[in-house]
PDB file of N, CA and C in Angstrom:
ATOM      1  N   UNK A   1      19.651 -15.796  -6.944  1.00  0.00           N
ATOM      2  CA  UNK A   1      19.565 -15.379  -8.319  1.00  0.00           C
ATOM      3  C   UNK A   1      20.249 -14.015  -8.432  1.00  0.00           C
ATOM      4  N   UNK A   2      20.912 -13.995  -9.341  1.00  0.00           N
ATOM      5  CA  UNK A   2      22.002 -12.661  -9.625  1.00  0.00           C
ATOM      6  C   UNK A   2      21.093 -11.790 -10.279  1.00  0.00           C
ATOM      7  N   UNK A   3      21.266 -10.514 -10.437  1.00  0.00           N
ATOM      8  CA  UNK A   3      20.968 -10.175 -11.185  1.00  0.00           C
ATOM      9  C   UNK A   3      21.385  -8.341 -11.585  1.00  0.00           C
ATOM     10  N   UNK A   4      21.672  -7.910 -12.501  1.00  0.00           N
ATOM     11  CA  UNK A   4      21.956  -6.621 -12.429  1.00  0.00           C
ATOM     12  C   UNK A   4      21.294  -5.897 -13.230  1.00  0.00           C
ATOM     13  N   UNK A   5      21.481  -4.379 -12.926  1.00  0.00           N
ATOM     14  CA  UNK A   5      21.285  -3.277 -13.738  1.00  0.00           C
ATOM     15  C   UNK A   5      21.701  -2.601 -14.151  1.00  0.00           C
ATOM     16  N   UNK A   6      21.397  -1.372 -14.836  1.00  0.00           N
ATOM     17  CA  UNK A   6      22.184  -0.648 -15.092  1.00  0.00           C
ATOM     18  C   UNK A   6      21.340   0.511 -15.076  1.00  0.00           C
ATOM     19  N   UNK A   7      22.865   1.852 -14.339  1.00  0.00           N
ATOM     20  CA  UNK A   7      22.122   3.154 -13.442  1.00  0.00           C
ATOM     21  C   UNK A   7      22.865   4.264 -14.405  1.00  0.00           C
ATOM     22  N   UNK A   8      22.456   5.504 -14.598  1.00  0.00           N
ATOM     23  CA  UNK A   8      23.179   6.255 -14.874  1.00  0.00           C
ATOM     24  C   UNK A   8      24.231   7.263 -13.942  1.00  0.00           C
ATOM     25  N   UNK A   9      25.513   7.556 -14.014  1.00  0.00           N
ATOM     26  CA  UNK A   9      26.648   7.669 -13.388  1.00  0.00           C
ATOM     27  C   UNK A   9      25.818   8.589 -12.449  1.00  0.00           C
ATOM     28  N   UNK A  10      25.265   9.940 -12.219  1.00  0.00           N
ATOM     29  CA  UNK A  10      24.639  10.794 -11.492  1.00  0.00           C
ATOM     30  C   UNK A  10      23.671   9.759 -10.607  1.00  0.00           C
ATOM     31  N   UNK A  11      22.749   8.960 -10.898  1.00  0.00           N
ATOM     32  CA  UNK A  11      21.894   7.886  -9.970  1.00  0.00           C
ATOM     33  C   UNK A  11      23.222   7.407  -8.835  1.00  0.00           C
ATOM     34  N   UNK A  12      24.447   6.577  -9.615  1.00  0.00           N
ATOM     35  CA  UNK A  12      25.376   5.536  -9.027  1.00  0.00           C
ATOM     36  C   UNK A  12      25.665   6.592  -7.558  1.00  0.00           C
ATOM     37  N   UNK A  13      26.281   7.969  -8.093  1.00  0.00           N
ATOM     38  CA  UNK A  13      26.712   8.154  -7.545  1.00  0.00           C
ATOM     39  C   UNK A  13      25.512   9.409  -6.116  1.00  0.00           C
ATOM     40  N   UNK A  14      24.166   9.261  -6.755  1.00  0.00           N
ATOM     41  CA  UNK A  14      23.840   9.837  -5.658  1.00  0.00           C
ATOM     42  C   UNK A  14      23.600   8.635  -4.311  1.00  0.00           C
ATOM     43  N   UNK A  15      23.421   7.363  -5.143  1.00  0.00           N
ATOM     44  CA  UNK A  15      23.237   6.253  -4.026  1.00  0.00           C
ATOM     45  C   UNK A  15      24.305   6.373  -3.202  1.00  0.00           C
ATOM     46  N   UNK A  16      25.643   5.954  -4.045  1.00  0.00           N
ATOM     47  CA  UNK A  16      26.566   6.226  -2.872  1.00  0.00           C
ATOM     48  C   UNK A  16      26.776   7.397  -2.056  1.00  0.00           C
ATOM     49  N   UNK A  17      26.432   8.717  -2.561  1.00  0.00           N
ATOM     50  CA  UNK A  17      26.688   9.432  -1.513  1.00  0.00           C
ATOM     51  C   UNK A  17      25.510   9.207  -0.154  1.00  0.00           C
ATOM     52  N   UNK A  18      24.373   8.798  -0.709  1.00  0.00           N
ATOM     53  CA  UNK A  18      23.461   8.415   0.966  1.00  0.00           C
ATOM     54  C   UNK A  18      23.939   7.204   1.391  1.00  0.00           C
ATOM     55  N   UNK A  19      24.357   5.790   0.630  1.00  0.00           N
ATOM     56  CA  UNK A  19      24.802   4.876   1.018  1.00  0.00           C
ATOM     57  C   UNK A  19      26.374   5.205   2.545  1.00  0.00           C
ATOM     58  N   UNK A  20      26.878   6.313   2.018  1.00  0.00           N
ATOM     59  CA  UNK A  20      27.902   6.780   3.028  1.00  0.00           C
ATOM     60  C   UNK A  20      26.945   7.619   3.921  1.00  0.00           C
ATOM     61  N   UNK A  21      26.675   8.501   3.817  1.00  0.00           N
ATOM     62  CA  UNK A  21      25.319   8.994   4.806  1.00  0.00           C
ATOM     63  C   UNK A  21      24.860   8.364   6.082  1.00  0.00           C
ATOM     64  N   UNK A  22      24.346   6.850   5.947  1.00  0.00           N
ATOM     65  CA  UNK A  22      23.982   5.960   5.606  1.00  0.00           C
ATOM     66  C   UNK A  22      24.619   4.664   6.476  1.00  0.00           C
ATOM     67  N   UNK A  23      25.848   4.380   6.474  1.00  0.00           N
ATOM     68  CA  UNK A  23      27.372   3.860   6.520  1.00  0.00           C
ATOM     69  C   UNK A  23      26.415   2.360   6.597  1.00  0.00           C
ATOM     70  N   UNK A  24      26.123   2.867   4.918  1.00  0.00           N
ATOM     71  CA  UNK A  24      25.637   1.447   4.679  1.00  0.00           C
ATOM     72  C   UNK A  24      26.255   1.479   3.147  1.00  0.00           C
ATOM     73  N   UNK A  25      26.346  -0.055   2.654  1.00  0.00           N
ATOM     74  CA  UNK A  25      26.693  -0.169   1.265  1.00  0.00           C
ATOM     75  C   UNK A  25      25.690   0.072   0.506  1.00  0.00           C
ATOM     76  N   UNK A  26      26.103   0.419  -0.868  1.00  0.00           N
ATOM     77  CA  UNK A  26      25.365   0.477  -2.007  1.00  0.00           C
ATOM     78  C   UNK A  26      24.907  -0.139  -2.633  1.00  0.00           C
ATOM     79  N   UNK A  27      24.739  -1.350  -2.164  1.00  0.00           N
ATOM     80  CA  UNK A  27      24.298  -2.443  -2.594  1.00  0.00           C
ATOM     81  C   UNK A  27      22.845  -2.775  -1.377  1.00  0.00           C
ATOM     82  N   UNK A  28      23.018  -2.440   0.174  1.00  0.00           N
ATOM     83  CA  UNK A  28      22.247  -2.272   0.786  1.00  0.00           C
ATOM     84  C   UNK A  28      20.916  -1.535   0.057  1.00  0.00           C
ATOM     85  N   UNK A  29      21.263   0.290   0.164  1.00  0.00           N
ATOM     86  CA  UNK A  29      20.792   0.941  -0.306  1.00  0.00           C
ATOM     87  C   UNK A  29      19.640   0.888  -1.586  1.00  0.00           C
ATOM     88  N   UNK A  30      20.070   0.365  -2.788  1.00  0.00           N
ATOM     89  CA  UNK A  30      19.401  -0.282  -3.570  1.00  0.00           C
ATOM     90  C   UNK A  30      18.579  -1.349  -3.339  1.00  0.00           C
ATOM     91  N   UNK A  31      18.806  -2.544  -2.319  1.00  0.00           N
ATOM     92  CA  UNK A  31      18.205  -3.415  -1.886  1.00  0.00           C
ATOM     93  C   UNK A  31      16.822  -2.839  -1.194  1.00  0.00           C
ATOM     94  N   UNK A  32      17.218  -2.127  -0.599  1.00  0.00           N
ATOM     95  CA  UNK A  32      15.969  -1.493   0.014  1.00  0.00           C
ATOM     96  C   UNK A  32      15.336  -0.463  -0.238  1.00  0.00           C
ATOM     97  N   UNK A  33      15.746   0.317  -1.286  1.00  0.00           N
ATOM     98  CA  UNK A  33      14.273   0.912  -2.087  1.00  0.00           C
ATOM     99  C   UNK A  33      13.875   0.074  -3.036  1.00  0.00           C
ATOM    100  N   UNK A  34      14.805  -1.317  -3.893  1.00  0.00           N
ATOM    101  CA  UNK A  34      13.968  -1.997  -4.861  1.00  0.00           C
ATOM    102  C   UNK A  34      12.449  -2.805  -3.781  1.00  0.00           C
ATOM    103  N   UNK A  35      12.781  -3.316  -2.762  1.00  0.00           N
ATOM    104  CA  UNK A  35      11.978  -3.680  -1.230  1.00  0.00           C
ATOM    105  C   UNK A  35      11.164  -3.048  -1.257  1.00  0.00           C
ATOM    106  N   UNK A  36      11.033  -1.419  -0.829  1.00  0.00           N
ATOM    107  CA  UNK A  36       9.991  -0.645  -0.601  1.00  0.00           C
ATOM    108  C   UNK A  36       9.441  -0.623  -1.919  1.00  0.00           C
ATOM    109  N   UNK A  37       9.863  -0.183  -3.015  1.00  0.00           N
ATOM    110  CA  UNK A  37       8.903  -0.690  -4.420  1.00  0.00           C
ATOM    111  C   UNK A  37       8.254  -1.308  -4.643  1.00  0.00           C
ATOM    112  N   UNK A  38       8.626  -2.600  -4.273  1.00  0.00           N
ATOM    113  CA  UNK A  38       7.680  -3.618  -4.572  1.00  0.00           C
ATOM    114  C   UNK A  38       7.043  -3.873  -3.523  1.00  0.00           C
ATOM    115  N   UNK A  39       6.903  -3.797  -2.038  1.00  0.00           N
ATOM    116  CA  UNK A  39       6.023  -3.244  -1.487  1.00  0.00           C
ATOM    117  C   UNK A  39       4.701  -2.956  -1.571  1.00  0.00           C
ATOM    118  N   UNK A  40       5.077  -1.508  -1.979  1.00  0.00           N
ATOM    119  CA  UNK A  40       4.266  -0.690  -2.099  1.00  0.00           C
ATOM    120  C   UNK A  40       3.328  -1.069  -3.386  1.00  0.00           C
ATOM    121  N   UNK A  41       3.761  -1.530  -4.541  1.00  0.00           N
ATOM    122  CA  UNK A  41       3.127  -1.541  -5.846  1.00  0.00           C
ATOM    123  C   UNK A  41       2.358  -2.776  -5.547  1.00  0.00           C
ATOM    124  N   UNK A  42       2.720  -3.695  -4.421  1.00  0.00           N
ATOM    125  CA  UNK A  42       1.673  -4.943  -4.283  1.00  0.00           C
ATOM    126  C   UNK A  42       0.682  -4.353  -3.508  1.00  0.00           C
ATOM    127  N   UNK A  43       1.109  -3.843  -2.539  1.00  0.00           N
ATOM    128  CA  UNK A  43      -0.077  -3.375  -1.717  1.00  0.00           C
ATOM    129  C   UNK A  43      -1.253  -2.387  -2.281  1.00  0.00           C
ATOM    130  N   UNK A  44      -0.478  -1.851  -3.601  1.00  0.00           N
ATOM    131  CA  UNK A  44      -1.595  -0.837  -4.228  1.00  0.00           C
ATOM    132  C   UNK A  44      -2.188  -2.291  -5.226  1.00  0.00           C
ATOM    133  N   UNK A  45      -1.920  -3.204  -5.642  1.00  0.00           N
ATOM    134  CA  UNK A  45      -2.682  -3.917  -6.608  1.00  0.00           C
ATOM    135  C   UNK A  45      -3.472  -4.568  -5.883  1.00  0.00           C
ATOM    136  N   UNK A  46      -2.921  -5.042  -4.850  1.00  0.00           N
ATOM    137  CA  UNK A  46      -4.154  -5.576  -3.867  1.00  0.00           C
ATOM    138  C   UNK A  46      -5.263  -4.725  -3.405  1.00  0.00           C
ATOM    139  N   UNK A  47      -4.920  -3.488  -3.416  1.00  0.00           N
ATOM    140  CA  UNK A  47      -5.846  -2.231  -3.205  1.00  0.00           C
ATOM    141  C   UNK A  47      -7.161  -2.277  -4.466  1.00  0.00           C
ATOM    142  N   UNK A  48      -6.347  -1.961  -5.812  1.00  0.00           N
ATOM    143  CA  UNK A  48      -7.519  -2.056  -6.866  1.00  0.00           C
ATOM    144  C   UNK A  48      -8.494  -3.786  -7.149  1.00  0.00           C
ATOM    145  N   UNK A  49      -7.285  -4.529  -6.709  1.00  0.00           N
ATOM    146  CA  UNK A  49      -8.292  -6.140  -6.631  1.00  0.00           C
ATOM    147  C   UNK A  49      -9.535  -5.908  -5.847  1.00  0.00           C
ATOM    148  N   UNK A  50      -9.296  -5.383  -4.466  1.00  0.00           N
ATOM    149  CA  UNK A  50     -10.087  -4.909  -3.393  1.00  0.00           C
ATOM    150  C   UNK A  50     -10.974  -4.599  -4.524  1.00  0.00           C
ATOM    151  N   UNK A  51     -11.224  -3.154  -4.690  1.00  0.00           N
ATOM    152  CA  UNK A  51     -12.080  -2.416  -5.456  1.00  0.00           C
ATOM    153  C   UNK A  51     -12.574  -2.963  -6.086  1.00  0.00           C
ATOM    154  N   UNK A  52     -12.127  -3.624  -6.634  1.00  0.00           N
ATOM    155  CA  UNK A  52     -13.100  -3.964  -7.962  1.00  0.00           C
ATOM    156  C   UNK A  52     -13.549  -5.246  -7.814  1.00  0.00           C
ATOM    157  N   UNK A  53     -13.654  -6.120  -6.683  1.00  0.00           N
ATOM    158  CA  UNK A  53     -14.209  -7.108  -6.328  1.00  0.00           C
ATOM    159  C   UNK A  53     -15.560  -6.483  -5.715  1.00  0.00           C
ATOM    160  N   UNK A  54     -14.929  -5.440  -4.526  1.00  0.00           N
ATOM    161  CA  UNK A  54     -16.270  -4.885  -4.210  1.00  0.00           C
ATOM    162  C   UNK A  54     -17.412  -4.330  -4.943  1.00  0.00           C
ATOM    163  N   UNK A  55     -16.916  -4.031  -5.895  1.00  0.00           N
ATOM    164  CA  UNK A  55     -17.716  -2.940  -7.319  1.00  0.00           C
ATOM    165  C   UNK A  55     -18.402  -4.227  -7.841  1.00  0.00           C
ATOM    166  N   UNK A  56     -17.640  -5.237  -8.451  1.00  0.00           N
ATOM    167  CA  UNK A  56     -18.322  -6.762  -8.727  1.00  0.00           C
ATOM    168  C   UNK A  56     -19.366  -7.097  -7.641  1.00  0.00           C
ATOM    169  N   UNK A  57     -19.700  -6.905  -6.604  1.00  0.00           N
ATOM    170  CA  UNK A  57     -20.192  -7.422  -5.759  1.00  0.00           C
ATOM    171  C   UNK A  57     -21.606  -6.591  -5.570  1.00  0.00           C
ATOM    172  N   UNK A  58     -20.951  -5.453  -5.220  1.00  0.00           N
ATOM    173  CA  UNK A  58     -22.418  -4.125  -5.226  1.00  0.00           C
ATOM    174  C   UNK A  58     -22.958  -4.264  -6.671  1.00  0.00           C
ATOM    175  N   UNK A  59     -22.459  -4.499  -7.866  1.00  0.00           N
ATOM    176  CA  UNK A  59     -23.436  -4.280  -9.118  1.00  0.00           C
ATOM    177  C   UNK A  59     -24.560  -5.708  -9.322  1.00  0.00           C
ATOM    178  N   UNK A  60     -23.681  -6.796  -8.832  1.00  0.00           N
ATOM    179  CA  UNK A  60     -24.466  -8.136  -8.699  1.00  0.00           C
ATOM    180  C   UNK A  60     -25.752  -7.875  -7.229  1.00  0.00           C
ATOM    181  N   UNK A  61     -25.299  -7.804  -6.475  1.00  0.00           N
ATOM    182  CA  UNK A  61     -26.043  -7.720  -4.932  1.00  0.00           C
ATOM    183  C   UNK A  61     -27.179  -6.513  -4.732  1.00  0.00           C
ATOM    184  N   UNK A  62     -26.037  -5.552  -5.173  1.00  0.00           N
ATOM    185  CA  UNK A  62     -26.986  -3.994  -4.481  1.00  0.00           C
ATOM    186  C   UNK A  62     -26.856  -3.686  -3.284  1.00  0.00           C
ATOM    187  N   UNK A  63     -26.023  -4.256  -2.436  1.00  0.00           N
ATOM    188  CA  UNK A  63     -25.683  -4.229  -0.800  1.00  0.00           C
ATOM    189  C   UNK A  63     -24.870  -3.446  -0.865  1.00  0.00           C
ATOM    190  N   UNK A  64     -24.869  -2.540   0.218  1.00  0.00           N
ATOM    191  CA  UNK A  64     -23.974  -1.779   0.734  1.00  0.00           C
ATOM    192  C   UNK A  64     -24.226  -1.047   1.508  1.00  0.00           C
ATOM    193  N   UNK A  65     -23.324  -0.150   2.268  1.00  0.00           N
ATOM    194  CA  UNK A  65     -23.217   1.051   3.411  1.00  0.00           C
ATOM    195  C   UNK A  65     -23.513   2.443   2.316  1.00  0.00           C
ATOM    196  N   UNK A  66     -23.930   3.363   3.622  1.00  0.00           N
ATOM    197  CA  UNK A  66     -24.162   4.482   2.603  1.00  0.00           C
ATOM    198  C   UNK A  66     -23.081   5.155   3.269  1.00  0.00           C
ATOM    199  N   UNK A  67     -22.688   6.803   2.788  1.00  0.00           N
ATOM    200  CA  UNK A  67     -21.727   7.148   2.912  1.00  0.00           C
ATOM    201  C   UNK A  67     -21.623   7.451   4.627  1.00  0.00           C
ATOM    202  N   UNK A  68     -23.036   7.828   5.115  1.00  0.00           N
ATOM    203  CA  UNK A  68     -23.346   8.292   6.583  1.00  0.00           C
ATOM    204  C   UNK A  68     -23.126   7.364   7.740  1.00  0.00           C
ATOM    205  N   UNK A  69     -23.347   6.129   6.716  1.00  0.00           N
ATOM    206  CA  UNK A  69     -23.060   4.409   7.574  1.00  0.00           C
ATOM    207  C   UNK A  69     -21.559   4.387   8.237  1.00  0.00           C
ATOM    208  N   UNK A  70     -20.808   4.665   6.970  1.00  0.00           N
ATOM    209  CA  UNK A  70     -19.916   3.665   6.691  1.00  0.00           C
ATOM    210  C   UNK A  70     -19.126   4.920   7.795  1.00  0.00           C
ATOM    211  N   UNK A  71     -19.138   6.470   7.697  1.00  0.00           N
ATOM    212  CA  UNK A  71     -18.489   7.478   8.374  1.00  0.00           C
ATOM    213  C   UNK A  71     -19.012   7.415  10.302  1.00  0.00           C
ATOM    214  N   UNK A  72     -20.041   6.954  10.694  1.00  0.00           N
ATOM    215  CA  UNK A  72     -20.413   6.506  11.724  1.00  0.00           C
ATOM    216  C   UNK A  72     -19.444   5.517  12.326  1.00  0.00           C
ATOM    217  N   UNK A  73     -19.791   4.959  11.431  1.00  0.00           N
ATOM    218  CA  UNK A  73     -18.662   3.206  12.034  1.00  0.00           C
ATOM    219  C   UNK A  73     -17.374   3.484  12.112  1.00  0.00           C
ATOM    220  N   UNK A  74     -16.595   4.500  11.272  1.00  0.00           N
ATOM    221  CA  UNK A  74     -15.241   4.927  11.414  1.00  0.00           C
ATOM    222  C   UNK A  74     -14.946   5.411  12.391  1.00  0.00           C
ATOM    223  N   UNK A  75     -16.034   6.552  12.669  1.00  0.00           N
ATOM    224  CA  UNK A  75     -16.070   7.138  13.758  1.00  0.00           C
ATOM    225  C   UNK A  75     -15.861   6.682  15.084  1.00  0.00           C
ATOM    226  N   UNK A  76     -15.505   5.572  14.771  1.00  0.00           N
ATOM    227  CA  UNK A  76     -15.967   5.066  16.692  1.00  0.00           C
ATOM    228  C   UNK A  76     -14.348   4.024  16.602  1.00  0.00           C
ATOM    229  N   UNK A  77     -13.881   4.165  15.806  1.00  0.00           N
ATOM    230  CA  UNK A  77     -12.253   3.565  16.026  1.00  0.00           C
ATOM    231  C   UNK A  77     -11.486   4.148  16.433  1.00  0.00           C
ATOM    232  N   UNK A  78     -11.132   3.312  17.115  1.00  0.00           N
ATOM    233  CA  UNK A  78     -10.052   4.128  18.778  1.00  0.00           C
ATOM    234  C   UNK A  78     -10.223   4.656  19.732  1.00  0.00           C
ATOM    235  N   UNK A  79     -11.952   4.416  20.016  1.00  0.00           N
ATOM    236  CA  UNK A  79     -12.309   4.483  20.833  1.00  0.00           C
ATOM    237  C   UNK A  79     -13.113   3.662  21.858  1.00  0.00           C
ATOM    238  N   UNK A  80     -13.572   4.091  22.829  1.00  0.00           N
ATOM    239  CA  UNK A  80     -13.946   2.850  23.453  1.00  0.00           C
ATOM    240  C   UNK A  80     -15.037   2.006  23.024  1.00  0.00           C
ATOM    241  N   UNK A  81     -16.021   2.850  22.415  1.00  0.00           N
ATOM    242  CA  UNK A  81     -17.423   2.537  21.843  1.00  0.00           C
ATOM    243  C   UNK A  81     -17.253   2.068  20.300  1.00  0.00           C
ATOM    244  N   UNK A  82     -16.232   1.516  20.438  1.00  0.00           N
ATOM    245  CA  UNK A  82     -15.558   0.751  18.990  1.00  0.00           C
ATOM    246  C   UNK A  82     -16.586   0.333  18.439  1.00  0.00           C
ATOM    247  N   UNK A  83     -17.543   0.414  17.499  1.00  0.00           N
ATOM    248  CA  UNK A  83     -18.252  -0.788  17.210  1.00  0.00           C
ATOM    249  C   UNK A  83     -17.777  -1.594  15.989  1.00  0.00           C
ATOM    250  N   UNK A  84     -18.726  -2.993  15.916  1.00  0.00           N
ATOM    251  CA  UNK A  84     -18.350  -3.643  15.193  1.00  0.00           C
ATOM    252  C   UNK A  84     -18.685  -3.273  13.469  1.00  0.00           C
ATOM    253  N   UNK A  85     -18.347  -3.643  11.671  1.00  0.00           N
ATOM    254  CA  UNK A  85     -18.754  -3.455  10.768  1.00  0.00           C
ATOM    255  C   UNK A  85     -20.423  -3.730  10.559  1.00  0.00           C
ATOM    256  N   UNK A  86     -20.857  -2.618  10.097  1.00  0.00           N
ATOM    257  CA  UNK A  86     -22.210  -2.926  10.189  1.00  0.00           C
ATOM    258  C   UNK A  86     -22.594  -3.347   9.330  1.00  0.00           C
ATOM    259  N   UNK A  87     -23.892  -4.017   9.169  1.00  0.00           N
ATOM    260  CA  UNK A  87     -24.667  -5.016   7.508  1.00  0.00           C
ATOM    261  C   UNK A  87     -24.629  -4.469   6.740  1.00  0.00           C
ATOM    262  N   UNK A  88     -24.148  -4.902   5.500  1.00  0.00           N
ATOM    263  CA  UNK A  88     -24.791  -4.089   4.736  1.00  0.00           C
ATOM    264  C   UNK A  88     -26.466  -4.045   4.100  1.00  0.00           C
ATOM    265  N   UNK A  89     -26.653  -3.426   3.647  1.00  0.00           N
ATOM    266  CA  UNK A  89     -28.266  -3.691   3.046  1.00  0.00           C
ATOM    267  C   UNK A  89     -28.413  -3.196   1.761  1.00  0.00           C
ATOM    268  N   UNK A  90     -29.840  -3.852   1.073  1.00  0.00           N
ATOM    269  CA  UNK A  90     -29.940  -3.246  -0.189  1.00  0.00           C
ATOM    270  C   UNK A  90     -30.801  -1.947  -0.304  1.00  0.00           C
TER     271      UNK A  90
END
C-alpha cells in the first residue's frame, strides 16, 4: 500500500541531512521513526488498557497488593531470592 505525505521543506531536509549521517535513505529514515511511533503509542495503549482493567477489577473485587507488598516482591528481581507474584487479598 502506497502511501504519502507531506513534510515541510526544513523537516525534508533535516531527514536528509541524518539520512546521509546515516548512509541510509530517506525513505529508510522515515520508515523507522513512523515504526518507532507506532510502537511506542501501542505499547502505551496497551499500558492504559492494563490500567484500567486492573482499576475494573480492584473496584469489583477489592483485591490487591499494598504498596509495601507489591515493593517487597520487586525487590527480589534479579536476584537470587527471586520470588514469585504474591496473592492478592482483600
Amino acid at each position: 500500500m502506497a502511501t504519502s505525505i507531506k513534510i515541510d521543506d526544513e523537516l525534508k531536509g533535516r531527514i536528509q541531512r541524518l539520512a546521509g549521517l546515516r548512509h541510509r535513505s530517506a525513505h529508510w529514515i522515515m520508515r523507522e521513526a513512523i515504526t518507532e511511533y507506532v510502537e511506542r503509542e501501542e505499547a502505551r495503549e496497551s499500558f492504559k488498557q492494563e490500567a484500567s482493567a486492573s482499576w475494573d477489577s480492584y473496584q469489583k473485587t477489592g483485591r490487591h497488593l499494598t504498596s509495601h507488598e507489591a515493593r517487597a516482591w520487586l525487590n527480589t528481581w534479579g536476584t537470587d531470592a527471586e520470588a514469585e507474584l504474591p496473592e492478592c487479598h482483600d
